[in-house]
N, C-alpha and C. Protein backbone atom coordinates (compact mmCIF):
# COMPACT_ATOMS: atom_id res chain seq x y z
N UNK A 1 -57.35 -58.58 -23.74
CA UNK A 1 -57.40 -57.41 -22.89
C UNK A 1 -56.14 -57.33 -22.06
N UNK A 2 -55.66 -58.55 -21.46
CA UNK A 2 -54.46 -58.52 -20.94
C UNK A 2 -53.52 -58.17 -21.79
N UNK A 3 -53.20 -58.63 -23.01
CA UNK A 3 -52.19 -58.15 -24.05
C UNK A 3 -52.08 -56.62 -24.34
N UNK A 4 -53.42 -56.13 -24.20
CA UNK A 4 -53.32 -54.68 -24.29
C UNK A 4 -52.91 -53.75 -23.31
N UNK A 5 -53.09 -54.40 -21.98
CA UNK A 5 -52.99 -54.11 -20.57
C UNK A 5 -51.54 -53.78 -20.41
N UNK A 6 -50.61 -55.05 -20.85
CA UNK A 6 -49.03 -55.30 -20.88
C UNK A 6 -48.52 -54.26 -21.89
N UNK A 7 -49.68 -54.37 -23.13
CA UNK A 7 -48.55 -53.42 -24.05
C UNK A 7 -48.47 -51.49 -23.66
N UNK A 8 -49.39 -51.68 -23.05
CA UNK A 8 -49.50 -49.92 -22.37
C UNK A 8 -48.48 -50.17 -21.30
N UNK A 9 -48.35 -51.04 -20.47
CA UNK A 9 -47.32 -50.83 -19.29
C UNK A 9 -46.02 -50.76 -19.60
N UNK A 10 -45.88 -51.96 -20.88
CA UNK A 10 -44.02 -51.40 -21.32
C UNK A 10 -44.35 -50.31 -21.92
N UNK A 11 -45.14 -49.62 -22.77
CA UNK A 11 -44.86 -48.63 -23.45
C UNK A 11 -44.90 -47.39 -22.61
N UNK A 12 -44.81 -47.81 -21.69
CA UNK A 12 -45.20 -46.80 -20.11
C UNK A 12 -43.42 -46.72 -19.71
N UNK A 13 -43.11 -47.30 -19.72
CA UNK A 13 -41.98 -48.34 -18.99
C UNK A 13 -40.75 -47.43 -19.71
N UNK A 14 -41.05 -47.42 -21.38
CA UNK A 14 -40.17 -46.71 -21.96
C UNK A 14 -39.70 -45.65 -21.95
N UNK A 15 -38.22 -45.39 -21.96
CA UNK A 15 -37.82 -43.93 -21.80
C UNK A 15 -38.48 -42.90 -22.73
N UNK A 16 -38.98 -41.98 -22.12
CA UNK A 16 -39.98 -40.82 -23.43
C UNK A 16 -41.38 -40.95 -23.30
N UNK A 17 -41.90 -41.83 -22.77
CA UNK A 17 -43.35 -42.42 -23.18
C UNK A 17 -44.25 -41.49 -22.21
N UNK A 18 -43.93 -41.09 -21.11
CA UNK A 18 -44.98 -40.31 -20.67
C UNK A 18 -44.02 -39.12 -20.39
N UNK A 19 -44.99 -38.36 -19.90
CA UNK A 19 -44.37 -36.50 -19.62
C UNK A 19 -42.91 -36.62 -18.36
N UNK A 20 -42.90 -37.29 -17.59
CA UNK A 20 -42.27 -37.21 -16.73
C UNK A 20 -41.12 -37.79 -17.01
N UNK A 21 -41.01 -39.06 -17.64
CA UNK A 21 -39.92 -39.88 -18.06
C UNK A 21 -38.79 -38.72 -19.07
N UNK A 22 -39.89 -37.87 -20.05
CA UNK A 22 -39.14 -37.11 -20.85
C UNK A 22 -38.70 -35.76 -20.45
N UNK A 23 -38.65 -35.40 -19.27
CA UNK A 23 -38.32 -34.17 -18.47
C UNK A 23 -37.14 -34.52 -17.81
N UNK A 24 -36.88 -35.64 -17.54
CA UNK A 24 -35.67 -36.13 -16.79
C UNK A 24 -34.09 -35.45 -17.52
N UNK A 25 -33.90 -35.94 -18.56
CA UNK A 25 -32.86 -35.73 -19.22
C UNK A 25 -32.93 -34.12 -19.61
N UNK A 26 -33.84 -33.22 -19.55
CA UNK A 26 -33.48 -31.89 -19.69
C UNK A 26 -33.32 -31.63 -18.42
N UNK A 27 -33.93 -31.88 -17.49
CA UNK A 27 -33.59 -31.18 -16.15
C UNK A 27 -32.12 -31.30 -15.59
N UNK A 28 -31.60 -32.40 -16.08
CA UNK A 28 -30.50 -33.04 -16.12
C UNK A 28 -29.54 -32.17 -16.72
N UNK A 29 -30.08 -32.11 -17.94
CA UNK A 29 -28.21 -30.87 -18.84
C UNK A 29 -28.60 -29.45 -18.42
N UNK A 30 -30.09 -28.95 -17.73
CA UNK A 30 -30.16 -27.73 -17.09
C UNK A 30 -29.16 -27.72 -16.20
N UNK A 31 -29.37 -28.80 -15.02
CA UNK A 31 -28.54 -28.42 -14.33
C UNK A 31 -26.76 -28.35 -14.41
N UNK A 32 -26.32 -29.24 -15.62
CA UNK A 32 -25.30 -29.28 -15.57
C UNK A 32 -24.80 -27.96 -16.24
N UNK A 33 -25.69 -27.04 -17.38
CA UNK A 33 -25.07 -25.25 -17.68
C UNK A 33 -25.03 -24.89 -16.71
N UNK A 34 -26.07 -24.81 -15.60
CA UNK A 34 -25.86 -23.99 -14.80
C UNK A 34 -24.77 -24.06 -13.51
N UNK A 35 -24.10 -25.48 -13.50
CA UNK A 35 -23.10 -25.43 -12.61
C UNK A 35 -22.13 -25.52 -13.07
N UNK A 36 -21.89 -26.22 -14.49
CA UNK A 36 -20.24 -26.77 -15.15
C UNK A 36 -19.91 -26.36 -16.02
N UNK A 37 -20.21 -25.27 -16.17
CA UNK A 37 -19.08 -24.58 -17.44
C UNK A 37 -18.99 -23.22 -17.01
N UNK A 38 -18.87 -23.22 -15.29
CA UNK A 38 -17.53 -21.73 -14.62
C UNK A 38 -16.70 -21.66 -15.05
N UNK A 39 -16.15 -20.46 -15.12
CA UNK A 39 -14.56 -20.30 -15.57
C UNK A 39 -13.84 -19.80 -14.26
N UNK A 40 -13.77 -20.51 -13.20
CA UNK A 40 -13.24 -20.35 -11.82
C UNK A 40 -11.65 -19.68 -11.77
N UNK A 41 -11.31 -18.78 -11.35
CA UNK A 41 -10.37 -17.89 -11.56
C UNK A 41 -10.19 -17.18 -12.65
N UNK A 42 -10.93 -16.79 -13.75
CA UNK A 42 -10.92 -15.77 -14.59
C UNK A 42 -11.64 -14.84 -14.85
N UNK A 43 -12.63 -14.90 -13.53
CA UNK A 43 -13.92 -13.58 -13.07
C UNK A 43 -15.44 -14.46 -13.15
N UNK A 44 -15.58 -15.53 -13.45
CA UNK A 44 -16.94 -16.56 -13.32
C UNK A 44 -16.75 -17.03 -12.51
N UNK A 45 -18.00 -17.28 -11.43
CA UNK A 45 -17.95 -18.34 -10.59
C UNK A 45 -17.93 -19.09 -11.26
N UNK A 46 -17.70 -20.23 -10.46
CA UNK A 46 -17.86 -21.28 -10.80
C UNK A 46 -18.15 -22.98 -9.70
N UNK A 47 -18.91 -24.01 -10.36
CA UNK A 47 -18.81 -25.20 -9.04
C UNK A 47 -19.21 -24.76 -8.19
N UNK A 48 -20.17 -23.85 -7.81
CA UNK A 48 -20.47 -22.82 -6.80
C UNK A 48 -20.21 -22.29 -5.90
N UNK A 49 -18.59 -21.83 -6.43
CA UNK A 49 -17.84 -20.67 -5.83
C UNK A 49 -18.44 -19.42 -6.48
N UNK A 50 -18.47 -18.27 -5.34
CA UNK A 50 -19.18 -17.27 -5.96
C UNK A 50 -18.52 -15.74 -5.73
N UNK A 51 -18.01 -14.73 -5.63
CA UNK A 51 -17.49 -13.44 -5.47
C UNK A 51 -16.07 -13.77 -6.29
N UNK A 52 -15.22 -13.32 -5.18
CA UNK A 52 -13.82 -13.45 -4.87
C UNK A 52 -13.35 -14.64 -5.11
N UNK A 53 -14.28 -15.44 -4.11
CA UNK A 53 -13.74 -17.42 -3.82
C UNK A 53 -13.82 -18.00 -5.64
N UNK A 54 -14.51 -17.52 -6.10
CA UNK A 54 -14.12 -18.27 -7.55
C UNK A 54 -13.01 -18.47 -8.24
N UNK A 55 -11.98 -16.78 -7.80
CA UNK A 55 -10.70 -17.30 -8.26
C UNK A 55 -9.55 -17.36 -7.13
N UNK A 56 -9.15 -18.22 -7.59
CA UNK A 56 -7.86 -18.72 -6.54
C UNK A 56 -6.47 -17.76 -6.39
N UNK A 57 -6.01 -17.47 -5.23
CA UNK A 57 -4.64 -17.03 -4.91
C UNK A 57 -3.73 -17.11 -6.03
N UNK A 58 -3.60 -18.31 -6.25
CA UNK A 58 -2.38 -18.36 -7.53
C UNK A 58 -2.75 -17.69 -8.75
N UNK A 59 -4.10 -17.66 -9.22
CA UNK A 59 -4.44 -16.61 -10.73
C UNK A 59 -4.06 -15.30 -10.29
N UNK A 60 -4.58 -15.00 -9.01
CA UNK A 60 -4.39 -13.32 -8.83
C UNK A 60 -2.58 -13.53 -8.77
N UNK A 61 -2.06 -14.14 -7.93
CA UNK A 61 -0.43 -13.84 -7.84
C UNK A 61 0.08 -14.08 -9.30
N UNK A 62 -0.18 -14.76 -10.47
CA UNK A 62 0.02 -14.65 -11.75
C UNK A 62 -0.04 -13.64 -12.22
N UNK A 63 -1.09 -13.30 -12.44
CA UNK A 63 -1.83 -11.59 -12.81
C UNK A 63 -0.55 -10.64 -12.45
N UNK A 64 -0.99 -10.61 -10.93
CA UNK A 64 0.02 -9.44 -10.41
C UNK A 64 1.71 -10.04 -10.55
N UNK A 65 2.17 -10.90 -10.79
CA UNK A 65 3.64 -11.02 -10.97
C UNK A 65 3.61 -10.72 -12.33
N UNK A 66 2.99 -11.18 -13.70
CA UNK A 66 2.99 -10.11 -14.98
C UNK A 66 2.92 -8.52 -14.59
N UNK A 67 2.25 -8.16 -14.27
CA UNK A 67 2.06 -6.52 -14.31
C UNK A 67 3.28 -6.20 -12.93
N UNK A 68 3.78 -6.88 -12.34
CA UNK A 68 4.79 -6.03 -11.44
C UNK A 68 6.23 -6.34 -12.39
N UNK A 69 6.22 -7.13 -13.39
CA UNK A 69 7.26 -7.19 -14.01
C UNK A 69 7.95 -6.45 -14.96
N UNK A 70 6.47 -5.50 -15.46
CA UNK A 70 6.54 -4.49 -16.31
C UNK A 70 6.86 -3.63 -15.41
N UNK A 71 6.29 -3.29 -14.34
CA UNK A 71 6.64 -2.05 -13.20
C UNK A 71 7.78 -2.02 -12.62
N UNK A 72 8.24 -3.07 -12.57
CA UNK A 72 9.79 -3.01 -11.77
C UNK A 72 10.83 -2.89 -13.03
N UNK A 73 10.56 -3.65 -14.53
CA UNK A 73 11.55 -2.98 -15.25
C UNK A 73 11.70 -1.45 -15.49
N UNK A 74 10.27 -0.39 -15.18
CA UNK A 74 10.30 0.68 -15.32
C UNK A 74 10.51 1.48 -14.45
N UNK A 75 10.76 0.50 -13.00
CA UNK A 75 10.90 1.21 -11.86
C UNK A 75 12.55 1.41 -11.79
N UNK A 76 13.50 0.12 -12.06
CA UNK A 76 14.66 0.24 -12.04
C UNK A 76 15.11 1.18 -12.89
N UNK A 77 14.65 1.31 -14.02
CA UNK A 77 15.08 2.29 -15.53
C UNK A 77 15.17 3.48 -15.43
N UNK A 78 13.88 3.96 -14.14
CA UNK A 78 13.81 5.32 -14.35
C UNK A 78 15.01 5.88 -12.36
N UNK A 79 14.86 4.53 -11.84
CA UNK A 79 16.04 5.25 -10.59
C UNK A 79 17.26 4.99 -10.87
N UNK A 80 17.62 4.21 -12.08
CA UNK A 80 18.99 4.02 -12.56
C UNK A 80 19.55 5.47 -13.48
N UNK A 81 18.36 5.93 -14.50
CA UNK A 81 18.34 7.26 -14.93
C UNK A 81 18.51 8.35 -14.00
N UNK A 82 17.84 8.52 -13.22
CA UNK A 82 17.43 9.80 -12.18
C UNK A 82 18.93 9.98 -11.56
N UNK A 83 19.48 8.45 -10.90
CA UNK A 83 20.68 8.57 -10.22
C UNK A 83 21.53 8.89 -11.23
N UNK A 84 21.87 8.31 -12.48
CA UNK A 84 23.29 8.32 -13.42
C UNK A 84 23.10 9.93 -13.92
N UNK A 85 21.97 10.91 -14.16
CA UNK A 85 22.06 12.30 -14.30
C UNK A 85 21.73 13.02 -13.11
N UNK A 86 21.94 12.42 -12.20
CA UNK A 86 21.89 13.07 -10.89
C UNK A 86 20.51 14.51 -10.63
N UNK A 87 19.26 14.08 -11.19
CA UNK A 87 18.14 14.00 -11.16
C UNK A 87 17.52 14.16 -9.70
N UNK A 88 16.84 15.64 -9.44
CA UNK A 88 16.09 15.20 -8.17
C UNK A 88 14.98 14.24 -7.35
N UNK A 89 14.66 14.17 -6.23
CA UNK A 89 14.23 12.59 -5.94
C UNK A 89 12.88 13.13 -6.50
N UNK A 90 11.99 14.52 -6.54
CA UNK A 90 11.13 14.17 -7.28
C UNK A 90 11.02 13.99 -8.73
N UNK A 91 12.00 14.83 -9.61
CA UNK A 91 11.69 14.46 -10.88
C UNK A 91 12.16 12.80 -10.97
N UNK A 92 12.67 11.86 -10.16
CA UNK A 92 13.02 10.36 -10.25
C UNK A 92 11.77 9.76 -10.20
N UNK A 93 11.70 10.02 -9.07
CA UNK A 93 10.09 9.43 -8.83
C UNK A 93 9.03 9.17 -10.07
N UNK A 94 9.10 10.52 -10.38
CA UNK A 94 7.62 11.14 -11.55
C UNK A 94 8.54 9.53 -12.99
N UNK A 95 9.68 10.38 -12.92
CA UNK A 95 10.38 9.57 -14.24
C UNK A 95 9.93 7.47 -13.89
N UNK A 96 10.18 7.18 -12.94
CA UNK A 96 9.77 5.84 -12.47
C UNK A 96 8.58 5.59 -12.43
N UNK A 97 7.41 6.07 -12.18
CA UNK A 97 6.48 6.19 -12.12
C UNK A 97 6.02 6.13 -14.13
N UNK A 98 6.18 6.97 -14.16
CA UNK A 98 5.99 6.95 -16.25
C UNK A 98 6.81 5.64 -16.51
N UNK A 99 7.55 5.30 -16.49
CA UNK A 99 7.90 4.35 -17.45
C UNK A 99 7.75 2.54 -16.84
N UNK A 100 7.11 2.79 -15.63
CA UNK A 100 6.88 1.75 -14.60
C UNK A 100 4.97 1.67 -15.50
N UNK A 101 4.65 2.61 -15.77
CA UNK A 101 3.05 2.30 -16.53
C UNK A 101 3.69 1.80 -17.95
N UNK A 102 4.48 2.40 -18.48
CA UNK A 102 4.85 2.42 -19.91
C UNK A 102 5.12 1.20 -20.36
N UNK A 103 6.44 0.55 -19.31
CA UNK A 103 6.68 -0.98 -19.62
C UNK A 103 5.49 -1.77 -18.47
N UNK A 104 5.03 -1.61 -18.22
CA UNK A 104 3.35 -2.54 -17.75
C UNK A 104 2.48 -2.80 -18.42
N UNK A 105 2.02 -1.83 -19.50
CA UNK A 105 1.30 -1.48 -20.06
C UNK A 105 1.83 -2.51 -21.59
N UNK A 106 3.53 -2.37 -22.17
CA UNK A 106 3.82 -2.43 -23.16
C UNK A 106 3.54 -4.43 -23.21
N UNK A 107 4.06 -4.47 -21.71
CA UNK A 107 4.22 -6.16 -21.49
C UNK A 107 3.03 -6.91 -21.77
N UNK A 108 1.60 -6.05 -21.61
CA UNK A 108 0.26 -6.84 -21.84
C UNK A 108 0.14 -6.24 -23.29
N UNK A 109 0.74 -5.50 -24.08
CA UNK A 109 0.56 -5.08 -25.13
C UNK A 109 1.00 -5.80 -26.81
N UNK A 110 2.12 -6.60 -25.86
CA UNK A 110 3.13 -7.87 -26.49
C UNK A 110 1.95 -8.21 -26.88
N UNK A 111 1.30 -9.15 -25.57
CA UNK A 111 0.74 -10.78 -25.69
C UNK A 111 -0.93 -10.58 -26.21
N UNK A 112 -1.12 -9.27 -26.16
CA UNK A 112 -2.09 -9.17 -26.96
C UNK A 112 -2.17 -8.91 -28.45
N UNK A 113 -1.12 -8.11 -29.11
CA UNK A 113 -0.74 -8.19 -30.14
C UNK A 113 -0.39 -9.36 -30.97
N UNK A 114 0.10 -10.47 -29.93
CA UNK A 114 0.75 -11.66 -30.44
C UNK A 114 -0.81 -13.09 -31.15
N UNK A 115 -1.68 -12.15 -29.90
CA UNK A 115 -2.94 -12.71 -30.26
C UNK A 115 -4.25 -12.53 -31.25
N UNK A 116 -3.43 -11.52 -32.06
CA UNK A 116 -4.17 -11.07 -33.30
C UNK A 116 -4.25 -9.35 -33.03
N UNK A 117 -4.45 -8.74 -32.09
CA UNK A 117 -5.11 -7.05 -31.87
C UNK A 117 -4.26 -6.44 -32.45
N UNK A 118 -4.75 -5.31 -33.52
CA UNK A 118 -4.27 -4.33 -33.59
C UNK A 118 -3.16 -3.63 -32.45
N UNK A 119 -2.59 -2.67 -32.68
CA UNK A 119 -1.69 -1.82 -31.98
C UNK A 119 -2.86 -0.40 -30.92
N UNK A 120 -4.03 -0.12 -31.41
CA UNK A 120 -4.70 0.77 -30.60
C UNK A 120 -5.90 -0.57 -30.17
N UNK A 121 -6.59 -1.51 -30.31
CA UNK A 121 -6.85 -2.42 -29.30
C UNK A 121 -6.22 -2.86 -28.39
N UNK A 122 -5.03 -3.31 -28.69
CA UNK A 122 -4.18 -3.70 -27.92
C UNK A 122 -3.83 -2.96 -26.31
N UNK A 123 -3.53 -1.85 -26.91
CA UNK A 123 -3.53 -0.54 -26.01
C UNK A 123 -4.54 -0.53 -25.02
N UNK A 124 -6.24 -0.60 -25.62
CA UNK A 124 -7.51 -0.26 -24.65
C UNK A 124 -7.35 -1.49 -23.84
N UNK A 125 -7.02 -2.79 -24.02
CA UNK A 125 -6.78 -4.11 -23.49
C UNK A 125 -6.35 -3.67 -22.33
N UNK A 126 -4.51 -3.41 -22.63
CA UNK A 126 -3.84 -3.44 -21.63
C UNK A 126 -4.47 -1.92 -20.47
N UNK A 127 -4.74 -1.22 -20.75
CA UNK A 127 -5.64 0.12 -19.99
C UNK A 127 -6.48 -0.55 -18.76
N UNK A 128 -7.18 -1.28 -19.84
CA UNK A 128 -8.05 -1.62 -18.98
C UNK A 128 -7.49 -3.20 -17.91
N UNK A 129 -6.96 -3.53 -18.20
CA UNK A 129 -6.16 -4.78 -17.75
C UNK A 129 -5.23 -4.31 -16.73
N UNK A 130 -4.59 -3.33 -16.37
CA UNK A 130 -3.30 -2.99 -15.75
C UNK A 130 -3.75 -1.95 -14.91
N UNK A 131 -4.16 -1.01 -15.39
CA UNK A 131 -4.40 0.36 -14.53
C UNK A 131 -3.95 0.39 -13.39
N UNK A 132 -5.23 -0.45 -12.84
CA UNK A 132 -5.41 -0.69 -11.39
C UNK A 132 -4.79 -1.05 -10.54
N UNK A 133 -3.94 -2.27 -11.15
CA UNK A 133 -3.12 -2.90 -10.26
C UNK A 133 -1.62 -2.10 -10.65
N UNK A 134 -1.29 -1.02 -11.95
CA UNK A 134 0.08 -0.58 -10.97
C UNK A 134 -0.15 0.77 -10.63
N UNK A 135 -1.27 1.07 -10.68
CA UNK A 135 -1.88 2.33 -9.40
C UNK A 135 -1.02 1.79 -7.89
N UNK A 136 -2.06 0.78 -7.80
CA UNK A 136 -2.05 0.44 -6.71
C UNK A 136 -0.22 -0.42 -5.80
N UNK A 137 0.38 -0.73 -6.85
CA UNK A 137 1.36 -0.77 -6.60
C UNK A 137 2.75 0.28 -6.94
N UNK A 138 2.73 1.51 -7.46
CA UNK A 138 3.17 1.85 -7.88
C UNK A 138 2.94 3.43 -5.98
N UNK A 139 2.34 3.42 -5.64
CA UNK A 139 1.37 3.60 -4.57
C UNK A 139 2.55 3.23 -3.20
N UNK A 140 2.53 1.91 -3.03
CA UNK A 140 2.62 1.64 -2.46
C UNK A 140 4.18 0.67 -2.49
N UNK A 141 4.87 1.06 -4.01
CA UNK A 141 6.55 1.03 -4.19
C UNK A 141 7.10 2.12 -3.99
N UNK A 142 6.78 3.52 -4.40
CA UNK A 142 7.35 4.64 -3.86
C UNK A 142 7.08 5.35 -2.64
N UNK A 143 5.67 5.13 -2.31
CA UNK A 143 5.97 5.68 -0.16
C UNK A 143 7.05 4.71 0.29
N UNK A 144 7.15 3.21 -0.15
CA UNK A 144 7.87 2.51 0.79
C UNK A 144 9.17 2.84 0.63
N UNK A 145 9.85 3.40 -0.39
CA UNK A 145 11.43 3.76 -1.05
C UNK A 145 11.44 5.29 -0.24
N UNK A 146 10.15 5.95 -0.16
CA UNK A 146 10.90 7.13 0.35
C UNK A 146 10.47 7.22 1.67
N UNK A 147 9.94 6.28 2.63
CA UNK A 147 9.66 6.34 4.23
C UNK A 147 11.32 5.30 4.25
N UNK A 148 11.90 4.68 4.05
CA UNK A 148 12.97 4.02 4.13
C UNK A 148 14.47 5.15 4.19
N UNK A 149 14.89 5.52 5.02
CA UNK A 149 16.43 6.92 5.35
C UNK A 149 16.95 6.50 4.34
N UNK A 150 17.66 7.30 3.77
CA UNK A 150 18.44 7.57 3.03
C UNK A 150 18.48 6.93 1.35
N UNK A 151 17.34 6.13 1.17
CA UNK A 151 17.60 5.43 -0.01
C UNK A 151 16.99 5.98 -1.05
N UNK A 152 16.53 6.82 -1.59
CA UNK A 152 16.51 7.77 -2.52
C UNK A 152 18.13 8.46 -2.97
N UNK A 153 18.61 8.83 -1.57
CA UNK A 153 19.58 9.45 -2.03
C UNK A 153 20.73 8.03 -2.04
N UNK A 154 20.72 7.18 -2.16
CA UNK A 154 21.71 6.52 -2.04
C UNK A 154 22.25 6.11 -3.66
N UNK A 155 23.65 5.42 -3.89
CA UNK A 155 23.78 5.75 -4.91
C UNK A 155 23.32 4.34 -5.77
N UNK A 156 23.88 4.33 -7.55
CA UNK A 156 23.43 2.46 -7.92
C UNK A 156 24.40 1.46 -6.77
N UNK A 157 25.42 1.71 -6.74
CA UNK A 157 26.40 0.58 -6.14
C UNK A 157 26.24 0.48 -5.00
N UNK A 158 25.60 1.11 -4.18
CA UNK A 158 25.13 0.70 -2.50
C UNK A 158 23.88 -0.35 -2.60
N UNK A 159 23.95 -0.98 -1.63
CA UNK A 159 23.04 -1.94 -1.39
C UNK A 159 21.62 -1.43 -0.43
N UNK A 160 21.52 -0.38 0.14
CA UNK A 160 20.56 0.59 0.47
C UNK A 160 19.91 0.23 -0.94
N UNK A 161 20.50 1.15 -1.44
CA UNK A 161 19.45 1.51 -2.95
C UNK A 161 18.64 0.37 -3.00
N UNK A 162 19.38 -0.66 -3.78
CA UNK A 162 19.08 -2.08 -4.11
C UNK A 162 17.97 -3.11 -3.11
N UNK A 163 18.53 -2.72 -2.13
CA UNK A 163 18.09 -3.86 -0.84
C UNK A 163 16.50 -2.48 -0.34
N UNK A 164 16.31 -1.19 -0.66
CA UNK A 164 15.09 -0.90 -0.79
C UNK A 164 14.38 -0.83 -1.83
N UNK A 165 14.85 -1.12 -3.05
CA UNK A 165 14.33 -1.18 -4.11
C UNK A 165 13.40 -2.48 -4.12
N UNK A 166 14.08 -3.82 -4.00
CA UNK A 166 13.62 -5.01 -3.67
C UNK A 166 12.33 -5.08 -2.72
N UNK A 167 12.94 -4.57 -1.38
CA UNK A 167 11.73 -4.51 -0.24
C UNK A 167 10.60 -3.99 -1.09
N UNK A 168 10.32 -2.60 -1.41
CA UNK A 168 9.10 -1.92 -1.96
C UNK A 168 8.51 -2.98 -2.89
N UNK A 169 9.00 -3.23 -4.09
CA UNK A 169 8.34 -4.38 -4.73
C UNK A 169 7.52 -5.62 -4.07
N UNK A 170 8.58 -5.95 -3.22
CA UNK A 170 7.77 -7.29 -2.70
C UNK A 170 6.51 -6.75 -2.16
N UNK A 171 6.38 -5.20 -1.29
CA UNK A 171 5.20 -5.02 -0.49
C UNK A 171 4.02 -4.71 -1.26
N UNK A 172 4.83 -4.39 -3.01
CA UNK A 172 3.45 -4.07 -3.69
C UNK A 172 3.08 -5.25 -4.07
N UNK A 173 3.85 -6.55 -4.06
CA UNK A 173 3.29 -7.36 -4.70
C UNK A 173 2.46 -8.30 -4.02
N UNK A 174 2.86 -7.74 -2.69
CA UNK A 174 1.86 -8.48 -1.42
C UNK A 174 0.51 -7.61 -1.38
N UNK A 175 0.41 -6.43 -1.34
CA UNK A 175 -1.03 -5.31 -1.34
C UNK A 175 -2.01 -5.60 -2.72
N UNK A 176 -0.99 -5.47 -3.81
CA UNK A 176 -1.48 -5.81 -5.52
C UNK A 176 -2.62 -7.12 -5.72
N UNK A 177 -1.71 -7.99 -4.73
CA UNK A 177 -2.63 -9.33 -5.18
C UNK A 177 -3.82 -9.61 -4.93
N UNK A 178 -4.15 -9.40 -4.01
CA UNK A 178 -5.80 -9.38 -3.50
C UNK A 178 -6.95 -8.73 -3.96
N UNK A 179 -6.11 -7.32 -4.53
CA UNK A 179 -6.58 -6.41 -5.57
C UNK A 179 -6.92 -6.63 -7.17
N UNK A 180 -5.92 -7.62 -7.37
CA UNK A 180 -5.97 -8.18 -8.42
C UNK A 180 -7.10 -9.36 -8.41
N UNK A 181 -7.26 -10.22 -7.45
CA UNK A 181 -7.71 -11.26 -7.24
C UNK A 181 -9.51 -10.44 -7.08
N UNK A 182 -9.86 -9.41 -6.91
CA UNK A 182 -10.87 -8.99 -6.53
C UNK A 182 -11.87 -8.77 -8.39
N UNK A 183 -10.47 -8.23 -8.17
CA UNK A 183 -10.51 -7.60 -10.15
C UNK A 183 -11.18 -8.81 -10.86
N UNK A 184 -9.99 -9.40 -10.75
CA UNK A 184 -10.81 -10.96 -11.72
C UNK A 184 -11.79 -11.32 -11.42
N UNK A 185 -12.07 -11.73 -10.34
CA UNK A 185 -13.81 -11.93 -9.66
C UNK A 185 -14.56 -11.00 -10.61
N UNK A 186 -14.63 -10.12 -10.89
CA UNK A 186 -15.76 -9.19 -11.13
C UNK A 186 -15.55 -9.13 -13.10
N UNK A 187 -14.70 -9.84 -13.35
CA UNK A 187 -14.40 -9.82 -14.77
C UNK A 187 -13.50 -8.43 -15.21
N UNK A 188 -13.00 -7.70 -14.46
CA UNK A 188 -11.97 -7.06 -14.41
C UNK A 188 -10.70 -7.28 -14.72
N UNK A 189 -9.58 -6.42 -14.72
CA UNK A 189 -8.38 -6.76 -14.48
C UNK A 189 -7.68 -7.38 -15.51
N UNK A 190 -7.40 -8.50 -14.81
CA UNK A 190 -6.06 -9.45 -16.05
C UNK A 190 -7.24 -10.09 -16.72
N UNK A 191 -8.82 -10.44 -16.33
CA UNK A 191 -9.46 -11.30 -16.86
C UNK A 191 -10.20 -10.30 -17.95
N UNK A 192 -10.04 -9.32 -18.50
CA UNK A 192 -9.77 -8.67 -19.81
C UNK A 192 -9.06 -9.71 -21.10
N UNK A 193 -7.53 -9.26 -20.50
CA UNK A 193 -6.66 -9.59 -21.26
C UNK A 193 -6.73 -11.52 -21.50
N UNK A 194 -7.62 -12.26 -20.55
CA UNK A 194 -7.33 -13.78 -20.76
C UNK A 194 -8.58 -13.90 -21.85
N UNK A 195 -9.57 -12.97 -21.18
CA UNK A 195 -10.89 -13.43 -22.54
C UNK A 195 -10.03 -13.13 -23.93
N UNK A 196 -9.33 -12.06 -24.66
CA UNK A 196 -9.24 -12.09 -25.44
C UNK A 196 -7.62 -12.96 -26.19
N UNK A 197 -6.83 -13.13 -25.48
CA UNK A 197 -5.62 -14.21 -25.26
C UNK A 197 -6.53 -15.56 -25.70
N UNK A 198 -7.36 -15.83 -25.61
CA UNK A 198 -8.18 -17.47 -25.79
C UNK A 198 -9.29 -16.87 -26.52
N UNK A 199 -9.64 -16.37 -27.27
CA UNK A 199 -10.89 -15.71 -28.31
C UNK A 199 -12.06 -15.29 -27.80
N UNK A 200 -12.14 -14.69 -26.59
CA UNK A 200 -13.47 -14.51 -26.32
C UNK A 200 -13.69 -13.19 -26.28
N UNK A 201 -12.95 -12.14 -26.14
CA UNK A 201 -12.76 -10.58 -26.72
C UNK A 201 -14.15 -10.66 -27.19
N UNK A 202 -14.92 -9.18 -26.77
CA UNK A 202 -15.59 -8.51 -27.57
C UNK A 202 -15.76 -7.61 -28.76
């Protein structure tokens, strides 16, 4: 009777053997889906960071230094044009403005292409990836060029031009980021273009 007594207690003893022992190890990898596999700065919380706080300063200033890079090559292109045909400051503007989306747009259009998409996927990618952020900087590069005297009208070889050209950028790229950083939180934005850059595209 004792032998039988002992053999129920190790078999008690053993991992699995009653209900409770065998609940352990699922409750266990429950909890670990539900906290460890965030994608923290690419619009998932994650580690239980949750809104905004999931992604970090530096993803959004990434984000937004790609898309202001496309905007400022289209920003210089079209006030280097406007000035060399002596172009009024609004048709400059409008012209900077178009080709400030055009090369923004084309720059996320590369690296998505490079990642398998078609030429009209590619396109809805970058749409939806960019919009926003050179709205929003594009916004807030041309009030700052034309609240600044005289630098619209100033010419390429003055440093006016140049030295407000510079300023405006930096202020969009200071307004852009947070915007950007909001974007990704919500699976917006640049975090479009990273799901499908790493295969996760729909």
């Amino acid at each position: 009777m004792s032998d039988e007594h002992g053999g129920a207690s190790r078999a008690a003893a053993r991992p699995g053997a009653t209900g409770h022992a065998m609940h352990e190890p699922a409750a266990g990898h429950a909890g670990h889906g539900a906290a460890g596999h965030g994608t923290a700065g690419h619009g998932t919380a994650g580690h239980g960071a949750t809104g905004w706080r999931s992604v970090s300063w530096r993803s959004a200033a990434q984000a937004t230094l790609h898309c202001l890079t496309g905007c400022a090559i289209g920003e210089v292109l079209g006030m280097v044009l406007g000035t060399a045909f002596g172009l009024s400051n609004g048709v400059t503007v409008v012209l900077s403005i178009a080709l400030a989306f055009v090369f923004g747009y084309a720059l996320t259009m590369r690296g998505m292409v490079r990642a398998g998409l078609g030429v009209g996927a590619a396109l809805r990618v970058a749409l939806a990836a960019d919009t926003v952020s050179i709205v929003v900087m594009e916004i807030i590069d041309n009030l700052t060029v034309l609240a600044i005297p005289g630098a619209m009208d100033a010419g390429l070889a003055s440093v006016l031009f140049w030295s407000s050209l510079l300023i405006a950028l930096a202020l969009a790229f200071v307004v852009a980021t947070p915007v950007n950083r909001w974007l990704i939180s919500r699976g917006r934005g640049h975090a479009v273009a990273h799901r499908y850059r790493h295969g996760h595209g729909a």
